[in-house]
Protein backbone atom coordinates (compact mmCIF):
# COMPACT_ATOMS: atom_id res chain seq x y z
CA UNK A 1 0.00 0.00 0.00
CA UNK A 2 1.77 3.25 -1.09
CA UNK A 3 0.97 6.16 0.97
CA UNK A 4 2.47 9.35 0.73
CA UNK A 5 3.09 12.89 2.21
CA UNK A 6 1.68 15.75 0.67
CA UNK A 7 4.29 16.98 -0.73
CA UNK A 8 3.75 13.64 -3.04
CA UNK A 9 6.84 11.57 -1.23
CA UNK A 10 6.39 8.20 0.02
CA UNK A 11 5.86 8.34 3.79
CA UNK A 12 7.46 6.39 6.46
CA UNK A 13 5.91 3.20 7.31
CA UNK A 14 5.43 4.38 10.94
CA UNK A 15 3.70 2.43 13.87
CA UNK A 16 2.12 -0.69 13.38
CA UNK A 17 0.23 -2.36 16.03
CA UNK A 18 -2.94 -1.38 18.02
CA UNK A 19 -2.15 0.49 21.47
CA UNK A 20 -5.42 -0.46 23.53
CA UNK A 21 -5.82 1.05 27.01
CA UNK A 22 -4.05 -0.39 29.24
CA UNK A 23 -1.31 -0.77 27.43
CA UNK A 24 -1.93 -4.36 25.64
CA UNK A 25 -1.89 -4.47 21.91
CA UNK A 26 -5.46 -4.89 20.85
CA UNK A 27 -6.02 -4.46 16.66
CA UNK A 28 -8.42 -1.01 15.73
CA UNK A 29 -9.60 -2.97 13.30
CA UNK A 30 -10.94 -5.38 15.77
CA UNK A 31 -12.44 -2.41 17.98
CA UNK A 32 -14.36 -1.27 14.76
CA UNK A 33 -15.89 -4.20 14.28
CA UNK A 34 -16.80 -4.41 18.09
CA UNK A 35 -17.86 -1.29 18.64
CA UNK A 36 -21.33 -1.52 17.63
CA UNK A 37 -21.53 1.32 15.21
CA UNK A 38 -24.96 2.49 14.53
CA UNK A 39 -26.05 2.97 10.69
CA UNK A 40 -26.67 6.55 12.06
CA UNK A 41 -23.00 6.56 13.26
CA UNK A 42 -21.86 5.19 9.80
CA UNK A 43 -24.50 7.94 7.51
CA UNK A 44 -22.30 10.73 9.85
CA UNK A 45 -18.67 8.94 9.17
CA UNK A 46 -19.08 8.39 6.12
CA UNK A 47 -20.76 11.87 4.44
CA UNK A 48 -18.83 14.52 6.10
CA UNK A 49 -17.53 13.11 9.57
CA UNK A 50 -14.85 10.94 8.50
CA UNK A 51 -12.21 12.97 9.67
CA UNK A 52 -14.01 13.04 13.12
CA UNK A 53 -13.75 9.38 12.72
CA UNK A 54 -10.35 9.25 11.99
CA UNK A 55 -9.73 11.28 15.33
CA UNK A 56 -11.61 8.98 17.22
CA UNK A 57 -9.64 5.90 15.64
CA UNK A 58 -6.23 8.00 16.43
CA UNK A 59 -7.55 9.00 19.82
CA UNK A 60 -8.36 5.24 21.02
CA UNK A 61 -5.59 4.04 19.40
CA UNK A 62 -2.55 6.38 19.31
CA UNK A 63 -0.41 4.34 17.26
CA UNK A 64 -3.19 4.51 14.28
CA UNK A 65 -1.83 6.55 11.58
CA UNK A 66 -4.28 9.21 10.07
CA UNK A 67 -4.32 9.93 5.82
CA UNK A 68 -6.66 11.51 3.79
CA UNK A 69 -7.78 9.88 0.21
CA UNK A 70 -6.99 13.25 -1.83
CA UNK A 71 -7.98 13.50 -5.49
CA UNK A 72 -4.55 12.72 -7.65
CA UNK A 73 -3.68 13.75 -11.03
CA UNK A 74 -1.99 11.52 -13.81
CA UNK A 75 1.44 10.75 -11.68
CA UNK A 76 -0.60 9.68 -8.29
CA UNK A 77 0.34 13.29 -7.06
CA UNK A 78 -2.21 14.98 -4.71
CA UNK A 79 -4.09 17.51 -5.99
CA UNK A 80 -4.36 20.98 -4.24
CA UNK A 81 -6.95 24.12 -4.09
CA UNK A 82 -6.59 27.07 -4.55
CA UNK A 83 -5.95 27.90 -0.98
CA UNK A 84 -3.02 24.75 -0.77
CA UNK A 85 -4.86 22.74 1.12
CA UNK A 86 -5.20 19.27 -0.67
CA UNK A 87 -8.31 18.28 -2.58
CA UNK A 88 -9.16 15.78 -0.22
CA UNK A 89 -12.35 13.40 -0.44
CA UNK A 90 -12.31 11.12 2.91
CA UNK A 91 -10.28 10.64 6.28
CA UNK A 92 -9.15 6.93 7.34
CA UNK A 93 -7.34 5.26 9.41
CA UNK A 94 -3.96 3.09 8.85
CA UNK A 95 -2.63 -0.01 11.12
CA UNK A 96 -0.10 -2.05 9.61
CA UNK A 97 -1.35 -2.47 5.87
CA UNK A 98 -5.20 -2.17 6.93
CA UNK A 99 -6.68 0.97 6.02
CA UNK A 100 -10.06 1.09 8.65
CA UNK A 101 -13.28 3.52 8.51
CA UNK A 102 -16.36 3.51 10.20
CA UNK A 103 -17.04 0.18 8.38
CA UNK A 104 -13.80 -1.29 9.94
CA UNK A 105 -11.08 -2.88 7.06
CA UNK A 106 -12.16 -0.93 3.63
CA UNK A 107 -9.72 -1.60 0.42
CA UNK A 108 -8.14 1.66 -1.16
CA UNK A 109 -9.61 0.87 -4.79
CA UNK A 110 -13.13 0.81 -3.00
CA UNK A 111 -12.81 4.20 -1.49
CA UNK A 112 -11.21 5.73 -4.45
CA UNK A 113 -13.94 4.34 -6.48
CA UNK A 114 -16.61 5.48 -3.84
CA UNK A 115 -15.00 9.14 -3.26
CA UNK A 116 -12.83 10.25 -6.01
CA UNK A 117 -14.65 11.19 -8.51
CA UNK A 118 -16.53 14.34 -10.93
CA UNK A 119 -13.08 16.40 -10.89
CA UNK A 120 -11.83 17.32 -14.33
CA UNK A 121 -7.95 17.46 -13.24
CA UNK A 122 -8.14 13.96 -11.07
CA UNK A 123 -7.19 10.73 -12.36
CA UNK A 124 -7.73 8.67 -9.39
CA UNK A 125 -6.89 9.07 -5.60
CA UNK A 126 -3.76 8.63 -3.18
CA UNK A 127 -3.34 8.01 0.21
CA UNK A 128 -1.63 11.41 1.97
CA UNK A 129 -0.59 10.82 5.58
CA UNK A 130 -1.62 14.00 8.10
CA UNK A 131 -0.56 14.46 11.26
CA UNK A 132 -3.43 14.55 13.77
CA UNK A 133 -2.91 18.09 14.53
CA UNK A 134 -2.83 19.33 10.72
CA UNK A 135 -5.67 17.14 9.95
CA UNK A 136 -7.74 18.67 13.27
CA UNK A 137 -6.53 21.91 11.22
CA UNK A 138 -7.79 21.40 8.16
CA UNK A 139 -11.41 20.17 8.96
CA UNK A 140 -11.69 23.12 11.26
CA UNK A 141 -11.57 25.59 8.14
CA UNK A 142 -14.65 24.70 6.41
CA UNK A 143 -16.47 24.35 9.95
CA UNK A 144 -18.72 21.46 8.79
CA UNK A 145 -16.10 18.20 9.01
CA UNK A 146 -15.57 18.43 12.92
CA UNK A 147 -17.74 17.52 15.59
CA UNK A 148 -16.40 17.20 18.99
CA UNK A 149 -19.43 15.35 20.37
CA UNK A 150 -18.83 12.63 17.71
CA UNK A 151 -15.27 12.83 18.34
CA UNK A 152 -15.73 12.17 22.59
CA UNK A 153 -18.26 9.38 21.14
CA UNK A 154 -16.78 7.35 18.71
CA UNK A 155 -13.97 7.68 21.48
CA UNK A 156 -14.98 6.27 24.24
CA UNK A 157 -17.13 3.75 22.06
CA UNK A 158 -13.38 2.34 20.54
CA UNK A 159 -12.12 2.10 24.12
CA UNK A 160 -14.78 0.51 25.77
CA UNK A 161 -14.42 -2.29 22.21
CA UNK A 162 -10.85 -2.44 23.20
CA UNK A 163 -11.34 -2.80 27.05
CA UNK A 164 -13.68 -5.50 25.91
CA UNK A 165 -11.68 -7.35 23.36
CA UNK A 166 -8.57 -7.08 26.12
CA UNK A 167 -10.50 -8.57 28.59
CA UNK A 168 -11.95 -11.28 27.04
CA UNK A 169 -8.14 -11.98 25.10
CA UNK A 170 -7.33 -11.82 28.75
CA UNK A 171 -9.87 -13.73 30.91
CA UNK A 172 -10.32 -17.88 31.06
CA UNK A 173 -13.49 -19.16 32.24
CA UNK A 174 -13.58 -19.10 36.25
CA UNK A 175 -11.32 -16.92 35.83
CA UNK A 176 -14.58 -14.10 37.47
CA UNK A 177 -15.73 -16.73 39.83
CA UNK A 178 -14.80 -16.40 44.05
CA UNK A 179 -13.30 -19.59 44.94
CA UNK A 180 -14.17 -20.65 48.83
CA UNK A 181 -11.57 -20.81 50.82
């Protein structure tokens, strides 16, 4: 999976386990699934929250990396507005090789297909790795792609999937019960 920077060089292949609470390594990908998502939840993550969502996934799991699929012209370079900021399209997720979404594992053909599309200049998508700061940034300037209630949800929804899938990893049957002395 290539994934780049935005200045269209490869990025580092950074972290690439989960980092549950606690400590233990529990996968994101795993938490997704868990997590119980509502189809509410995945309408808001997927048309115009997804870089909420990709907070949330960073927040829970600090060792997720955060991209953005931006729109990408004939050399798989990211395109840019106007303004500089990249014409991006959705947020994700990256663990290892997985890329993850509100609908947990998602393959990068599928969200290119699903996202980058009806610009004259693109030919496709990329990958471009953000920082969670500069991606905090830049959905705070259009004032629509950041919610802070979602954020706190999705959250604490990832943790408690992670406290759960570390406990039962953890736990053998008995394990819960008092034994008499």
């Amino acid at each position: 999976m290539d994934v780049f920077t935005l200045d269209g060089k490869p990025a580092s292949d950074k972290a690439q386990g989960g980092n549950a609470p606690g400590g233990a390594s529990v996968s994101a990908r795993a938490a997704v699934d868990l997590a119980g998502f509502t189809e509410h939840d995945r309408d808001m993550a997927t048309s115009g929250l997804c870089g909420t969502f990709a907070l949330a996934l960073n927040s829970a799991f600090p060792s997720v990396r955060l991209a953005l699929i931006c729109l990408a012209d004939g050399n798989g370079r990211p395109l840019f507005a106007n303004d500089g900021d990249p014409l991006w399209r959705h947020a994700v997720g990256l663990e290892g090789d997985d890329i993850l979404d509100v609908d947990g594992r998602v393959e990068l053909a599928d969200i290119v297909a699903n996202y980058c599309w009806g610009h004259p200049a693109a030919e496709g998508g990329v990958l471009v790795e953000m920082e969670p700061g500069a991606l905090r940034e830049l959905l705070g300037k259009d004032r629509k792609s950041f919610d802070a209630r979602y954020l706190s949800a999705w959250t604490d929804a990832l943790k408690d999937a992670a406290s759960r899938l570390q406990f039962e990893d953890g736990m053998e049957i008995g394990d819960l019960c008092v034994k008499p002395a």
